[in-house]
N, C-alpha and C. Protein backbone atom coordinates (compact mmCIF):
# COMPACT_ATOMS: atom_id res chain seq x y z
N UNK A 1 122.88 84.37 88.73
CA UNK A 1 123.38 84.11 90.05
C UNK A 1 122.29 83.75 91.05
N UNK A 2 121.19 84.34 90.87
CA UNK A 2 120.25 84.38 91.96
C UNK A 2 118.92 83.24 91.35
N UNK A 3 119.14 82.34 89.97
CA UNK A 3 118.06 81.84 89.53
C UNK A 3 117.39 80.81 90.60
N UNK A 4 118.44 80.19 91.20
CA UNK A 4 118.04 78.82 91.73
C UNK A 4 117.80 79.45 93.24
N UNK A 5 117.89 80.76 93.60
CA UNK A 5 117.53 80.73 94.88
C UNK A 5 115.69 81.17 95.54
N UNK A 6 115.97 80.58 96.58
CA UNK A 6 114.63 80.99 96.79
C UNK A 6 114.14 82.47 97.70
N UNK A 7 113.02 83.05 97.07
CA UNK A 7 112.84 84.54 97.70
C UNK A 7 111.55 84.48 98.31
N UNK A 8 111.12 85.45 99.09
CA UNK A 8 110.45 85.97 99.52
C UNK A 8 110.31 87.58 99.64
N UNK A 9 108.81 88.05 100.19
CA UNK A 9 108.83 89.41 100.19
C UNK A 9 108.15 90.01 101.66
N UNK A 10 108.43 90.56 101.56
CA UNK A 10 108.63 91.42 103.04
C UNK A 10 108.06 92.85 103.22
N UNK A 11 107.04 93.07 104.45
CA UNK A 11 106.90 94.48 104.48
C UNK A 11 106.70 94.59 106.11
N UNK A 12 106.40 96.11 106.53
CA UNK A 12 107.08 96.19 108.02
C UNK A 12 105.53 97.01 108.23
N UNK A 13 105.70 96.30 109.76
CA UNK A 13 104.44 96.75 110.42
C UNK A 13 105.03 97.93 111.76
N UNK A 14 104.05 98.24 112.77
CA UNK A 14 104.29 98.84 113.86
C UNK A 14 103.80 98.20 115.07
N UNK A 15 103.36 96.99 114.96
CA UNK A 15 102.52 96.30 116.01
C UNK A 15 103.03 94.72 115.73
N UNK A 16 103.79 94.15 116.11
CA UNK A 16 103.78 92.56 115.74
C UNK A 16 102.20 91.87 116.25
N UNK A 17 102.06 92.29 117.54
CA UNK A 17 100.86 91.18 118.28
C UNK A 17 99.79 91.54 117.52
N UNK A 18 99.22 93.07 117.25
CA UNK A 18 98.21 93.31 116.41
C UNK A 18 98.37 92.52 114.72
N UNK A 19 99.21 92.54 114.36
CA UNK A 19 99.07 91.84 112.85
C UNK A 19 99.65 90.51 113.48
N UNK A 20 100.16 89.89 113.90
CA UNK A 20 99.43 88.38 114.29
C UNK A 20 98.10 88.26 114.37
N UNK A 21 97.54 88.90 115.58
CA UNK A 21 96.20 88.40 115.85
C UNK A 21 95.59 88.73 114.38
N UNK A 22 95.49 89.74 113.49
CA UNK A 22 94.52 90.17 112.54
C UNK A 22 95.00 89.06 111.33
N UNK A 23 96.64 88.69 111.39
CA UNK A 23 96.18 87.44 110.06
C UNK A 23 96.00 86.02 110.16
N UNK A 24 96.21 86.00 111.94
CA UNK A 24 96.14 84.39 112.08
C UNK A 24 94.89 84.39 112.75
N UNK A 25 94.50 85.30 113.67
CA UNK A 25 92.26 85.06 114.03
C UNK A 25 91.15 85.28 112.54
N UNK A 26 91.81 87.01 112.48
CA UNK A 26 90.92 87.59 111.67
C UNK A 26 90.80 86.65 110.06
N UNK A 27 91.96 86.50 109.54
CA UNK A 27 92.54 86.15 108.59
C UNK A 27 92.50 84.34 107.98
N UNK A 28 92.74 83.92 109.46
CA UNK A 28 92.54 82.42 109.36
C UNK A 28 94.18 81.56 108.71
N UNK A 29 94.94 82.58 108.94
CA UNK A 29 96.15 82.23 107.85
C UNK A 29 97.15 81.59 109.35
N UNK A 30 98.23 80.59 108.31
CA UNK A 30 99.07 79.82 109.65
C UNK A 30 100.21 81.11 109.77
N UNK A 31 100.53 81.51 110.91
CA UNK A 31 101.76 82.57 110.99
C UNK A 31 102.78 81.96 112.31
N UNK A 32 104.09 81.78 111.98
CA UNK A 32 104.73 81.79 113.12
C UNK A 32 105.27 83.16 113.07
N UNK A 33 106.40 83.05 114.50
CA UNK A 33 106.94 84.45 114.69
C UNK A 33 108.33 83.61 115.26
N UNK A 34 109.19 84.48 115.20
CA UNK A 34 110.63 84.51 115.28
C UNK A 34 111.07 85.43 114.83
N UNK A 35 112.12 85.76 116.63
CA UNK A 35 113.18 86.82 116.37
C UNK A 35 112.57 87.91 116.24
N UNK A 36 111.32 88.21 116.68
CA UNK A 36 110.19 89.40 116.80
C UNK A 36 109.81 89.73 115.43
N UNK A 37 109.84 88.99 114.57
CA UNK A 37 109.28 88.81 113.25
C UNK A 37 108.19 87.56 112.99
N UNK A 38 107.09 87.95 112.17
CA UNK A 38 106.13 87.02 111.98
C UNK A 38 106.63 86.91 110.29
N UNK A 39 106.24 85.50 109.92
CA UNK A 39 106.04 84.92 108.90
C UNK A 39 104.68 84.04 108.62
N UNK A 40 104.52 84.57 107.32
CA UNK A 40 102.60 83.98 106.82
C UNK A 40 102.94 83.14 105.74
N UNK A 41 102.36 81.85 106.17
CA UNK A 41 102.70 80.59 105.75
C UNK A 41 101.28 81.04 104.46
N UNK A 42 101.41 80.82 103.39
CA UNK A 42 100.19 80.74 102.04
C UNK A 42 100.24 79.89 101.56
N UNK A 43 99.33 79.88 101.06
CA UNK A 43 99.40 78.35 99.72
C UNK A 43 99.91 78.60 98.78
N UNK A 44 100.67 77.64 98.10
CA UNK A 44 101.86 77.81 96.87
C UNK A 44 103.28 78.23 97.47
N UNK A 45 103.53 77.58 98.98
CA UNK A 45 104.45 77.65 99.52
C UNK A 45 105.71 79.08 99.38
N UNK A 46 104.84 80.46 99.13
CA UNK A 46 105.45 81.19 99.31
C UNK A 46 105.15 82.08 100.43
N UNK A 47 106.18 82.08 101.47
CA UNK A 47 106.21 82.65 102.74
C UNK A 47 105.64 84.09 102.31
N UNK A 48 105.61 85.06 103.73
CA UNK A 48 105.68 86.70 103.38
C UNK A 48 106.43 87.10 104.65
N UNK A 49 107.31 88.22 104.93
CA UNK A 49 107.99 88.03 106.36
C UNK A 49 107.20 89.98 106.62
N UNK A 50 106.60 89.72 107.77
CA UNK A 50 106.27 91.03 108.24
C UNK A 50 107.28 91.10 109.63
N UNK A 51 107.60 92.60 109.63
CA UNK A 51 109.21 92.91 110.45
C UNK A 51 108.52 94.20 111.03
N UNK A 52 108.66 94.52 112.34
CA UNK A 52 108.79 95.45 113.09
C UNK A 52 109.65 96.48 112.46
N UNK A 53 109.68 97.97 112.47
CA UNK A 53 110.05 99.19 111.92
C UNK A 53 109.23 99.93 112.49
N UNK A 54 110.61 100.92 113.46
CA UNK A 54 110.38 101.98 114.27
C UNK A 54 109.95 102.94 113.34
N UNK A 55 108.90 103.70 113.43
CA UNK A 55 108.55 104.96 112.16
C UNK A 55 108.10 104.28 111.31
N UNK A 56 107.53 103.07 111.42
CA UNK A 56 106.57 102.36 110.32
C UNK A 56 105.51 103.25 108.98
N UNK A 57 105.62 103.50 108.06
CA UNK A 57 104.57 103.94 107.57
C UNK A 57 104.23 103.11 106.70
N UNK A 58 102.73 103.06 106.30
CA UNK A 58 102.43 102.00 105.63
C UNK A 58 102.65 102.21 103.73
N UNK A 59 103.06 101.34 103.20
CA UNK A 59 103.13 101.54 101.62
C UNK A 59 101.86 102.34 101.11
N UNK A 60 101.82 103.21 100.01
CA UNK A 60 100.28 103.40 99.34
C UNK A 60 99.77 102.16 98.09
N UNK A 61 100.65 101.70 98.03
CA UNK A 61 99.97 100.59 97.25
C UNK A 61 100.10 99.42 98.35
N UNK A 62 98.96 97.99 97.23
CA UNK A 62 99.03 96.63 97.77
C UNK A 62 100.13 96.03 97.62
N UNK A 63 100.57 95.64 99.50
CA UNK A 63 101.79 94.82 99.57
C UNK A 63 101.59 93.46 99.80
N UNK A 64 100.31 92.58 99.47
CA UNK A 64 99.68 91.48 99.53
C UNK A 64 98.39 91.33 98.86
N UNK A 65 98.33 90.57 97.83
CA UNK A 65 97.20 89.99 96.96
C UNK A 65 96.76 88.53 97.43
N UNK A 66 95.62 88.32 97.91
CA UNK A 66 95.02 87.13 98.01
C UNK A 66 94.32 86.91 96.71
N UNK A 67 94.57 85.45 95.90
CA UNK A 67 93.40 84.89 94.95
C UNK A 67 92.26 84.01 95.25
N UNK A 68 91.53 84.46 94.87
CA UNK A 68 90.52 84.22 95.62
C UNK A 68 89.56 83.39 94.55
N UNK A 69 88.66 82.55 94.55
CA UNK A 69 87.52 82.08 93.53
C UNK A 69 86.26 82.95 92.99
N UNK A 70 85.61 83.20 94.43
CA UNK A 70 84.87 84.13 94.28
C UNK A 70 84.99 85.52 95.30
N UNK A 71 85.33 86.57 94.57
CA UNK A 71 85.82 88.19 95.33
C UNK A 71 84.52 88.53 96.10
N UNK A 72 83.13 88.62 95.84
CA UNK A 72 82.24 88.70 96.41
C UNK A 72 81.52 87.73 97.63
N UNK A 73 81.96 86.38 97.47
CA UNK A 73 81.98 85.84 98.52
C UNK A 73 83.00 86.29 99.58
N UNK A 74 84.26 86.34 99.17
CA UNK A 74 85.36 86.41 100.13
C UNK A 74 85.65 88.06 101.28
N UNK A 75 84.34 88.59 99.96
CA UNK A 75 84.09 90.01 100.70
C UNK A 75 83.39 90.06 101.74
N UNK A 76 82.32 89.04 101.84
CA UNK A 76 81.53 88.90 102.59
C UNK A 76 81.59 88.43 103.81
N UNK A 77 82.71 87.03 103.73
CA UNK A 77 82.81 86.70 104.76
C UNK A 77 84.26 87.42 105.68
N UNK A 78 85.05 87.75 104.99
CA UNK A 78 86.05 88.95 105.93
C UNK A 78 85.11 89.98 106.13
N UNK A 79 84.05 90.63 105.66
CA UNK A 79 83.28 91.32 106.46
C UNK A 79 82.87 90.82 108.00
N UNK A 80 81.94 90.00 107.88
CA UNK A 80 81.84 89.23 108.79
C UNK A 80 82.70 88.87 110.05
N UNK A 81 83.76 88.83 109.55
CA UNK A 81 84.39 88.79 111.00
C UNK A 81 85.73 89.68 111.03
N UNK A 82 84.48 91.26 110.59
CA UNK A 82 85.72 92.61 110.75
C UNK A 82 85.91 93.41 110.25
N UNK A 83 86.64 92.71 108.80
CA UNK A 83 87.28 93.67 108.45
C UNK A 83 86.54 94.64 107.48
N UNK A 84 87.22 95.37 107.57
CA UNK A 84 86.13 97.21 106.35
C UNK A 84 87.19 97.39 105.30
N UNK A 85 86.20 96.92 104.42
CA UNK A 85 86.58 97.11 102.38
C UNK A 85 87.10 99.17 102.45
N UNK A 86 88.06 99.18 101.82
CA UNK A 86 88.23 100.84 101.49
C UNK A 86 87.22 100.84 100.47
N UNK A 87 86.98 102.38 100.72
CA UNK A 87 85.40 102.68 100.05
C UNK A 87 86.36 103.86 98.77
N UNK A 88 87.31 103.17 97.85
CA UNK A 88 87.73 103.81 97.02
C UNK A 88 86.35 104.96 96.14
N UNK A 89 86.72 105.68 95.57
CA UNK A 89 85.50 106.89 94.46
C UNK A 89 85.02 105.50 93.32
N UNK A 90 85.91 104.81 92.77
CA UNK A 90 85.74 103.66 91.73
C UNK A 90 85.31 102.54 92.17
N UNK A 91 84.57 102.67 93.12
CA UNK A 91 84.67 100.53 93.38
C UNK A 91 83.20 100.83 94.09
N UNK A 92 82.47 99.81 93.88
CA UNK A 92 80.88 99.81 94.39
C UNK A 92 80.49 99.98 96.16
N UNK A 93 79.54 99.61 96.34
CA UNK A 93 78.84 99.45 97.80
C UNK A 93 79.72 98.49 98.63
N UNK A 94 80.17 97.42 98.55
CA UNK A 94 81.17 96.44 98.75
C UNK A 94 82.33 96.93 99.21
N UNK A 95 82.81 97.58 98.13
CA UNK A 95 84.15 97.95 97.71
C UNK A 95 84.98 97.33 96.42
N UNK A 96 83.99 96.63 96.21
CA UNK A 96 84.30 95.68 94.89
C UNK A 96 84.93 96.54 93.56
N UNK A 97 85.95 96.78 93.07
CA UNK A 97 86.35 97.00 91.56
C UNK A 97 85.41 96.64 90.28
N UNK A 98 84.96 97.25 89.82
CA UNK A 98 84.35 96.32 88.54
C UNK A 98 84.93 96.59 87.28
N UNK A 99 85.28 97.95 87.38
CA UNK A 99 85.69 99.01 86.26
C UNK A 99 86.69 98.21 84.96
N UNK A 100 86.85 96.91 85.03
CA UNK A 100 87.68 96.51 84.37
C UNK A 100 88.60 95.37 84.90
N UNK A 101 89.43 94.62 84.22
CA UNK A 101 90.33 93.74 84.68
C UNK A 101 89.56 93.00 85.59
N UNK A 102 90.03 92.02 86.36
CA UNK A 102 90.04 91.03 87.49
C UNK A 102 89.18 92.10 88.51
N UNK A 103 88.21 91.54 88.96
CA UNK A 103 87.20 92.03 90.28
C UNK A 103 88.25 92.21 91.57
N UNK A 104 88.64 92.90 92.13
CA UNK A 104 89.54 93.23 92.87
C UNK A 104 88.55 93.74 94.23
N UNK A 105 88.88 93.75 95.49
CA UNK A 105 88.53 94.54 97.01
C UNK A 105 89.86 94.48 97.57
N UNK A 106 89.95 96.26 98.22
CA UNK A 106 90.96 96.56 98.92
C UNK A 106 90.61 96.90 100.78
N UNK A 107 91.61 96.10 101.48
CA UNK A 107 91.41 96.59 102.66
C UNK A 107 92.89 96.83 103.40
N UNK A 108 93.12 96.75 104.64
CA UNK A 108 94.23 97.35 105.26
C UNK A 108 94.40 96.37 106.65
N UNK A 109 95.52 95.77 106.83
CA UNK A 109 95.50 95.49 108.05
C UNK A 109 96.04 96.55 109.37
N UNK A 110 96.05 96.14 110.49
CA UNK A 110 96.58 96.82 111.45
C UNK A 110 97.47 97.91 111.59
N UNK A 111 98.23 97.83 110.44
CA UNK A 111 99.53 98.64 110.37
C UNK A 111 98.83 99.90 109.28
N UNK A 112 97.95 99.35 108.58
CA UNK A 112 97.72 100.21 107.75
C UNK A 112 97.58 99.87 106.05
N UNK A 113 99.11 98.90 106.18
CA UNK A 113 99.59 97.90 105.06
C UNK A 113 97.97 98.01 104.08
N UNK A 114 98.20 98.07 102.88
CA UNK A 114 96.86 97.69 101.82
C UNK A 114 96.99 96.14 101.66
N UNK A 115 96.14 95.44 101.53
CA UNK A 115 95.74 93.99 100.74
C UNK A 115 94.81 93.93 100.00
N UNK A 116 94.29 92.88 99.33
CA UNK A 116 93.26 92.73 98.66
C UNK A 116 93.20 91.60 98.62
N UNK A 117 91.66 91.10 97.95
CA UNK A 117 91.54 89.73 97.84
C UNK A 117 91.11 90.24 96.27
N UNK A 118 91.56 89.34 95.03
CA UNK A 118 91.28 89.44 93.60
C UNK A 118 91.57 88.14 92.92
N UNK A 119 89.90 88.09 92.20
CA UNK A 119 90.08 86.75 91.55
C UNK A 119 90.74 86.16 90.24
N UNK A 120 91.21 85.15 90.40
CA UNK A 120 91.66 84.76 89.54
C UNK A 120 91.35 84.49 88.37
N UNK A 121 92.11 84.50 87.64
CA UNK A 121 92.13 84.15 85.85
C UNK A 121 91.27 83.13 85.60
């Protein structure tokens, strides 16, 4: 029933203007807003809809994966303008993953929300 339709995924912040500004300055990403909801335009034309929620708490896992080429470059330069890698017990000086699988860095936007940037295959 649902093959041919198209989806998206969704998670809820506590600040609309703060996660605008942090994914369309900090972030560099295209976001409109409507209806007091922002949407983040990505490449591979799949939207993400972030929604206002009174009593917001943020997920404990990542509700957004960026792929990235190189994880250590991309660490570097979102450093640069900001943002702070979680300093997990497993992941280096960076915050970099090495322990296995795909090189992974975790950080948090405004709300709290986890992301990461992890490279690809």
């Amino acid at each position: 029933m649902l093959e041919n339709c198209r989806a998206f995924s969704g998670f809820s912040t506590d600040d609309i203007p703060a996660a605008r500004a942090f994914y369309a300055e900090t972030l560099g990403l295209s976001v409109t807003e409507a209806n007091g909801m922002l949407t983040l335009h990505t490449a591979g034309g799949r939207d993400t809809l972030i929604y206002p929620k009174q009593g917001h708490v943020p997920a404990t896992f990542t509700v957004l994966n960026f792929v990235v080429d190189d994880v250590e470059a991309a660490v570097d330069e979102l450093t640069d303008r900001g943002v702070s890698f979680e300093k997990y017990d497993f992941v280096d000086e960076k915050g970099v993953n090495r322990q296995g699988g795909p090189l992974i860095a975790w950080f948090t936007d405004p709300g709290g929300n986890i992301l990461s940037v992890i490279a690809h295959d």
